[in-house]
C-alpha atoms as a PDB file:
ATOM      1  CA  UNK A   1      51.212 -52.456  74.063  1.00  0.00           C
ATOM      2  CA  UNK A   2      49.199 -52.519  70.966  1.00  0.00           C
ATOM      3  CA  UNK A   3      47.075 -55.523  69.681  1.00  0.00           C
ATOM      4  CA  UNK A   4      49.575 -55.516  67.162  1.00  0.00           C
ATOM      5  CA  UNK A   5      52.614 -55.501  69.175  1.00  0.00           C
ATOM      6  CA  UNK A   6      50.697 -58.259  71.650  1.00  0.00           C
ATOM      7  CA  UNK A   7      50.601 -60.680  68.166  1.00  0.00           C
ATOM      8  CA  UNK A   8      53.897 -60.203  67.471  1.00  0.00           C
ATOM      9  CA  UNK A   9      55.230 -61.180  70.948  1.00  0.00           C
ATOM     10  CA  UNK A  10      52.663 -63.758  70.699  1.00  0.00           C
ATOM     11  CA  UNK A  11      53.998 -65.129  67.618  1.00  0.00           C
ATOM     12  CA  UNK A  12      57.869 -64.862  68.996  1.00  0.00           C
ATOM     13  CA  UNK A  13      56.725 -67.101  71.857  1.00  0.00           C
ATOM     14  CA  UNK A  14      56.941 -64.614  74.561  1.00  0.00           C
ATOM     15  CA  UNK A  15      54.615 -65.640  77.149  1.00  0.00           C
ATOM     16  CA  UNK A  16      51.904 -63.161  78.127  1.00  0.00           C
ATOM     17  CA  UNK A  17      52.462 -64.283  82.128  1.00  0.00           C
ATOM     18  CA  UNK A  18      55.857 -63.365  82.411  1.00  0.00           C
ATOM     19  CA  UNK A  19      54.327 -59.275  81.388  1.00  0.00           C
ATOM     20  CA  UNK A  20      54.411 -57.126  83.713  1.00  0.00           C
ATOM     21  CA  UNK A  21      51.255 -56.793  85.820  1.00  0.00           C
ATOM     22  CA  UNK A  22      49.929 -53.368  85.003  1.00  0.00           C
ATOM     23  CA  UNK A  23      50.522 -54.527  81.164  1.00  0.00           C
ATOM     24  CA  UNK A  24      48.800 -58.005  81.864  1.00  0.00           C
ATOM     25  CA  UNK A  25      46.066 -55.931  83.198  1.00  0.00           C
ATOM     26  CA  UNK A  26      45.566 -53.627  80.251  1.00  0.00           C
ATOM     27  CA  UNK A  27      46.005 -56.734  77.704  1.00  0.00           C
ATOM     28  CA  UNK A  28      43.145 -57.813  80.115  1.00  0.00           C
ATOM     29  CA  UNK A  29      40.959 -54.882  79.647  1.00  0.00           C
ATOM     30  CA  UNK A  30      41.565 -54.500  76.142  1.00  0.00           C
ATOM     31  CA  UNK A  31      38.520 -54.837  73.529  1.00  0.00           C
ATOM     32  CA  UNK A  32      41.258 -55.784  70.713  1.00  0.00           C
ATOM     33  CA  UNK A  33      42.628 -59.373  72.849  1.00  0.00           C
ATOM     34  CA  UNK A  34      42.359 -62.256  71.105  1.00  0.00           C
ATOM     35  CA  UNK A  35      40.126 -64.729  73.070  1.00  0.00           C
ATOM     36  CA  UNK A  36      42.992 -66.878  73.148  1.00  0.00           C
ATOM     37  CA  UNK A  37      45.139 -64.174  75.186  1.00  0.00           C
ATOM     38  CA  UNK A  38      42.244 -64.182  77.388  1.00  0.00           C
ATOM     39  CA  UNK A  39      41.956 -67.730  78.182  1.00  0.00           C
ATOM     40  CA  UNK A  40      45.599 -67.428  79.252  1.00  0.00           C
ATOM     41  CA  UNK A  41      45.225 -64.319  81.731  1.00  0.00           C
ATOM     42  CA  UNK A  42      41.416 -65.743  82.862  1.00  0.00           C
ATOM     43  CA  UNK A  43      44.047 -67.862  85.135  1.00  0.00           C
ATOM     44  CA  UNK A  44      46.255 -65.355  86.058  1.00  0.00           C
ATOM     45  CA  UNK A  45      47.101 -65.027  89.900  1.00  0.00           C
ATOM     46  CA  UNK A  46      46.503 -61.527  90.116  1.00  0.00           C
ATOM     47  CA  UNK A  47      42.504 -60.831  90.596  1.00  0.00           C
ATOM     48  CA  UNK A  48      42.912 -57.803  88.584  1.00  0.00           C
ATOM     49  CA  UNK A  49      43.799 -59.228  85.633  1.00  0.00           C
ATOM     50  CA  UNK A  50      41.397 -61.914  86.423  1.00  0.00           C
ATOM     51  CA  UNK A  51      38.721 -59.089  86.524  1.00  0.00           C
ATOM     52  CA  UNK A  52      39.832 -57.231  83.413  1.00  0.00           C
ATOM     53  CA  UNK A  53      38.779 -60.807  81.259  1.00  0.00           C
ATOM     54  CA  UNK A  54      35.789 -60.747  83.348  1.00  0.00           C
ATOM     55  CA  UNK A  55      34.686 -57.656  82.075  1.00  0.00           C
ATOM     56  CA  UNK A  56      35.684 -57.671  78.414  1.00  0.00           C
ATOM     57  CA  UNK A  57      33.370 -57.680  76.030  1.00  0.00           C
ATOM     58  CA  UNK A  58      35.303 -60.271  73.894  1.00  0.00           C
ATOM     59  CA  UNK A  59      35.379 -62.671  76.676  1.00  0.00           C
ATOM     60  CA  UNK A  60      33.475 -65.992  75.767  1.00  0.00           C
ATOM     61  CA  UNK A  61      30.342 -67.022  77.931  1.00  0.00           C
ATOM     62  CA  UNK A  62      32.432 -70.350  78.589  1.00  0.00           C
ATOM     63  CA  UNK A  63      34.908 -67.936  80.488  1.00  0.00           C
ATOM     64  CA  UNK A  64      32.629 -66.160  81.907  1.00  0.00           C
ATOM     65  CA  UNK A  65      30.754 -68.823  83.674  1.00  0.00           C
ATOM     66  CA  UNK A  66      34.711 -70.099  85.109  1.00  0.00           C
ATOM     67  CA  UNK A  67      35.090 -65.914  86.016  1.00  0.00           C
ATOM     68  CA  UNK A  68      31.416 -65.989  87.874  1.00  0.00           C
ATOM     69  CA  UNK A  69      32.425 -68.726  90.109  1.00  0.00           C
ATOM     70  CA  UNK A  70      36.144 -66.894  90.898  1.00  0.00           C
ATOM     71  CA  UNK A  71      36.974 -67.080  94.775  1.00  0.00           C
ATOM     72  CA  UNK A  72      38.040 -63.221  94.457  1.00  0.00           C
ATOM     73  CA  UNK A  73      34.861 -60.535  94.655  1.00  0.00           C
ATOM     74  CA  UNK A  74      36.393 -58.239  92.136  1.00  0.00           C
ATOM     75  CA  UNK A  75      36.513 -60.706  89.275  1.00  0.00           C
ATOM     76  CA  UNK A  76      32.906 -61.540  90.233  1.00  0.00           C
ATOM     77  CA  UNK A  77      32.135 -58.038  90.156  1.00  0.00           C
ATOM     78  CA  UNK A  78      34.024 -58.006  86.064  1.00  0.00           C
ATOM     79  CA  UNK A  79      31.571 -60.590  85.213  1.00  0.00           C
ATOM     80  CA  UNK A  80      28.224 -58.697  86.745  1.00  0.00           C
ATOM     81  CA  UNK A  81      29.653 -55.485  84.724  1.00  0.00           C
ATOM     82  CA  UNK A  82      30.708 -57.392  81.353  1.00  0.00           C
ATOM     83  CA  UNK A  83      27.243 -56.341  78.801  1.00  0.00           C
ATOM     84  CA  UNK A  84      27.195 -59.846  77.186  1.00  0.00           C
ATOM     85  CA  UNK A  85      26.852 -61.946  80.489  1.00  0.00           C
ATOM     86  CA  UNK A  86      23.889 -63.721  80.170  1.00  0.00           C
ATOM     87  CA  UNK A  87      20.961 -63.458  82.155  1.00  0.00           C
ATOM     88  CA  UNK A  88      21.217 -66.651  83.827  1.00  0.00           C
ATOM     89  CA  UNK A  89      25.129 -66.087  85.199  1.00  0.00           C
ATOM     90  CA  UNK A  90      23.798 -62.301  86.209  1.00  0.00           C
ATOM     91  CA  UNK A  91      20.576 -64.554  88.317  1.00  0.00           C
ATOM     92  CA  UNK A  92      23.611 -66.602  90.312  1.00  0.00           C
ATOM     93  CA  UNK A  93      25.026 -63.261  90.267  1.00  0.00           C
ATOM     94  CA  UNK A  94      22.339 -61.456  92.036  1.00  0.00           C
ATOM     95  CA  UNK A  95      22.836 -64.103  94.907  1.00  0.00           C
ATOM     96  CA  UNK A  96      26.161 -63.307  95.689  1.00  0.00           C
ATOM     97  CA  UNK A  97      27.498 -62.848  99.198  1.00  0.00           C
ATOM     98  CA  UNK A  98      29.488 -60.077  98.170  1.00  0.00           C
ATOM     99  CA  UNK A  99      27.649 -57.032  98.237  1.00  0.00           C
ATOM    100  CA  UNK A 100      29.288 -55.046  95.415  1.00  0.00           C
ATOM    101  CA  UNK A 101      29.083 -57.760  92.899  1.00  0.00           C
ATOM    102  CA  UNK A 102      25.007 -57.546  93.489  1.00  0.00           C
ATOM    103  CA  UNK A 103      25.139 -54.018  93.262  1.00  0.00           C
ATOM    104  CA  UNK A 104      26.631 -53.675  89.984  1.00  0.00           C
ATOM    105  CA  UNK A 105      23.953 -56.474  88.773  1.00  0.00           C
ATOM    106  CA  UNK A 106      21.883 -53.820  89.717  1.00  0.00           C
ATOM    107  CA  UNK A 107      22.934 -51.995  86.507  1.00  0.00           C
ATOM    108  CA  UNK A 108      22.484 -53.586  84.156  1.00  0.00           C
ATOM    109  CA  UNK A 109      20.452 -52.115  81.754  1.00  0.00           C
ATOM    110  CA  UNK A 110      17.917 -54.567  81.077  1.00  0.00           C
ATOM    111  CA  UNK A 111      17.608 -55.975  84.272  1.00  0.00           C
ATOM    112  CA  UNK A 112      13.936 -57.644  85.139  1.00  0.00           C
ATOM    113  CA  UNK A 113      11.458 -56.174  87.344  1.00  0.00           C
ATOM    114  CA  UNK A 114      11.961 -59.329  89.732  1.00  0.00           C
ATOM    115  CA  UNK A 115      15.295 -58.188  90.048  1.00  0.00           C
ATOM    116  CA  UNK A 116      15.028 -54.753  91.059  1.00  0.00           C
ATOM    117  CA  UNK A 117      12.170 -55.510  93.462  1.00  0.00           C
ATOM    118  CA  UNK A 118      14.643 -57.980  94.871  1.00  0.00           C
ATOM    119  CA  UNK A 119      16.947 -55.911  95.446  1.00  0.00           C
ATOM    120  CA  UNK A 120      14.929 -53.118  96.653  1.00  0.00           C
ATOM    121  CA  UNK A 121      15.170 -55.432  99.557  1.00  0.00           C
ATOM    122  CA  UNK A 122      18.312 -56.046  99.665  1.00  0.00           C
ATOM    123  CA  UNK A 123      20.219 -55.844 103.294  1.00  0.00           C
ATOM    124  CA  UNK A 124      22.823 -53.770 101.526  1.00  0.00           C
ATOM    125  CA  UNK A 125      22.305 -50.090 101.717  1.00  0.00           C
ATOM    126  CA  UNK A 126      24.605 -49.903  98.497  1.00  0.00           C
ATOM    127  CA  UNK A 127      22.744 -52.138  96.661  1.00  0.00           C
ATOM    128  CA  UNK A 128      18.903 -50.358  97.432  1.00  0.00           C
ATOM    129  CA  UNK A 129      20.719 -46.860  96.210  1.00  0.00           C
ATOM    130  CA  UNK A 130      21.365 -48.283  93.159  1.00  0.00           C
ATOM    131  CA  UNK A 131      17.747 -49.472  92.593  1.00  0.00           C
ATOM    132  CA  UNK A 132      16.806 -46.414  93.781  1.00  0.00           C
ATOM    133  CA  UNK A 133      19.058 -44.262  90.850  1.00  0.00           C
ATOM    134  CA  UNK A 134      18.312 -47.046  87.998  1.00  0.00           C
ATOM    135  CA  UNK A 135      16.221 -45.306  85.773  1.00  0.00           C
ATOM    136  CA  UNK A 136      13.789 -48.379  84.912  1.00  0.00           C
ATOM    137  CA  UNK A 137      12.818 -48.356  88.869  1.00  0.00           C
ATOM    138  CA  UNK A 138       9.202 -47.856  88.971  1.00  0.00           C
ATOM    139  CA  UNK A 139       7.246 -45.339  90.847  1.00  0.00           C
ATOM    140  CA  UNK A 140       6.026 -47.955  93.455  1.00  0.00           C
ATOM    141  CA  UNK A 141       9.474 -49.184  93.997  1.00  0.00           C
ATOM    142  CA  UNK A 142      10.265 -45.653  94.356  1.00  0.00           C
ATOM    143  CA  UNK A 143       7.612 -45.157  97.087  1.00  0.00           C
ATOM    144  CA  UNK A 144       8.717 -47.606  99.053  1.00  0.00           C
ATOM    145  CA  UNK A 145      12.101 -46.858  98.932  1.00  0.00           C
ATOM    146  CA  UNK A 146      11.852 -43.108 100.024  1.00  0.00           C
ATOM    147  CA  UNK A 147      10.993 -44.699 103.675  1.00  0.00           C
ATOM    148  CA  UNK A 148      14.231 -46.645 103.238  1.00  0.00           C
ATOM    149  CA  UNK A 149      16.052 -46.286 106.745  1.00  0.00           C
ATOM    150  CA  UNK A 150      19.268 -45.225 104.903  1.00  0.00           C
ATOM    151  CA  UNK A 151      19.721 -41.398 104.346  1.00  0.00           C
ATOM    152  CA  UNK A 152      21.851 -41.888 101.547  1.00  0.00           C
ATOM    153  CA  UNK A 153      18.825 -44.293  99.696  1.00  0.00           C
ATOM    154  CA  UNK A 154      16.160 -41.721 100.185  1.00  0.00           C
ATOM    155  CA  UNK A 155      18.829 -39.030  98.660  1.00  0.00           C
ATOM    156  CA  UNK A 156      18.830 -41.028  95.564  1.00  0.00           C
ATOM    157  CA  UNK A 157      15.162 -41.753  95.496  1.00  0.00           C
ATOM    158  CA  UNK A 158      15.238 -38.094  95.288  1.00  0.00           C
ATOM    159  CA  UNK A 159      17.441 -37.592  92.588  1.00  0.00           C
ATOM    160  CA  UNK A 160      15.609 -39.873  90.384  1.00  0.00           C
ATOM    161  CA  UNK A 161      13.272 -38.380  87.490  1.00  0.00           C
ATOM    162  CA  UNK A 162      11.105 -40.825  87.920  1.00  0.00           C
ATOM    163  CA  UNK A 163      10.382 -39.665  91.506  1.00  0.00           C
ATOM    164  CA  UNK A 164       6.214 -38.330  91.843  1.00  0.00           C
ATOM    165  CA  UNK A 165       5.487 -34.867  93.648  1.00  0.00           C
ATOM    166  CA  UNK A 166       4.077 -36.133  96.199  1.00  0.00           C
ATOM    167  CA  UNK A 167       7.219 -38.370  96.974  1.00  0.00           C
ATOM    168  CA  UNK A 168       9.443 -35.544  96.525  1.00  0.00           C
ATOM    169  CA  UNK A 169       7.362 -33.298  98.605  1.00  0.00           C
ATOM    170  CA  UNK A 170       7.713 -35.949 101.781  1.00  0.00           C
ATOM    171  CA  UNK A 171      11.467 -36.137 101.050  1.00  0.00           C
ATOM    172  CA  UNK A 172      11.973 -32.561 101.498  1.00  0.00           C
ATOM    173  CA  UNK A 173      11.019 -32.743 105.030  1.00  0.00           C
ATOM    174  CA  UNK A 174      13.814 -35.293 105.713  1.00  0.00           C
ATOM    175  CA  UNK A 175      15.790 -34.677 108.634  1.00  0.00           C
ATOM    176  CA  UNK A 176      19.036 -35.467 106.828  1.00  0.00           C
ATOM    177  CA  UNK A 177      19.747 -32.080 104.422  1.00  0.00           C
ATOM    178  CA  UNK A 178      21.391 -33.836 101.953  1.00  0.00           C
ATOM    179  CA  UNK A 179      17.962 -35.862 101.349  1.00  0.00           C
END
């Protein structure tokens, strides 16, 4: 359905809800919503939807802090991938029990140092491998991460430019190939 077509059944009084789910789901997704189609679906049942508004770029940080506190993971994880979350929702973020929703806080682009080296201690093998690949990870983080326990860390310690000689050189011993 095309933003057009959405105002039109807007403007007929057809209620956005009663959609279908894999439409409500693309309306969700959609950069061309109106916020005001996204305040309706932010409260849809379906935690699909629910994550689609989360990560929409035209989603309103008012939203956004309702999506952040959502009992469902997945729209969590919509908010920590939405570009215009602000910093201190992607902080509450970073604290989440849910280990997917603190990896993908992970990368964001801008994220602080304190963050990463945070998370480079993370209990979350998922969540070290993507310090380990973001590309603002520094050398020292990098370091410390290419004695990570996990295999699958050290292989994208690796893979990173920013990984020294040295580093690399120790790596290539590894008794995992794949390293």
């Amino acid at each position: 359905m095309s933003p057009h077509q959405l105002r039109i059944h807007l403007m007929t009084g057809i209620n956005v809800s009663k959609l279908g789910r894999d439409k409500r789901i693309e309306i969700a997704n959609s950069p061309d919503t109106p916020v005001s189609v996204l305040e309706m679906l932010a409260g849809d049942k379906d935690e699909f939807v629910r994550h689609g508004v989360g990560n929409n770029s035209n989603t309103p940080v008012s939203m956004l802090e309702k999506l952040a506190r959502d009992e469902d993971a997945s729209v969590r994880q919509g908010v920590a991938d939405n570009s215009n979350t602000p910093g201190s929702l992607l902080k509450m973020l970073a604290g989440d029990e849910d280990a997917e929703v603190r990896a993908n806080v992970v990368q964001i682009p801008n994220i602080s140092m304190s963050m990463l080296e945070m998370f480079a201690g993370d209990e979350d093998a998922e969540v070290r491998k993507r310090v380990a690949e973001h590309p603002n990870t520094p050398v020292s983080m990098l370091e410390k991460l290419a004695r990570d326990e996990d295999a699958y860390v050290r292989s994208n310690v690796a893979d990173s430019p920013n990984t020294p000689g040295a580093v690399l050189e120790m790596l290539a011993g590894d008794e995992h190939t794949y390293v």
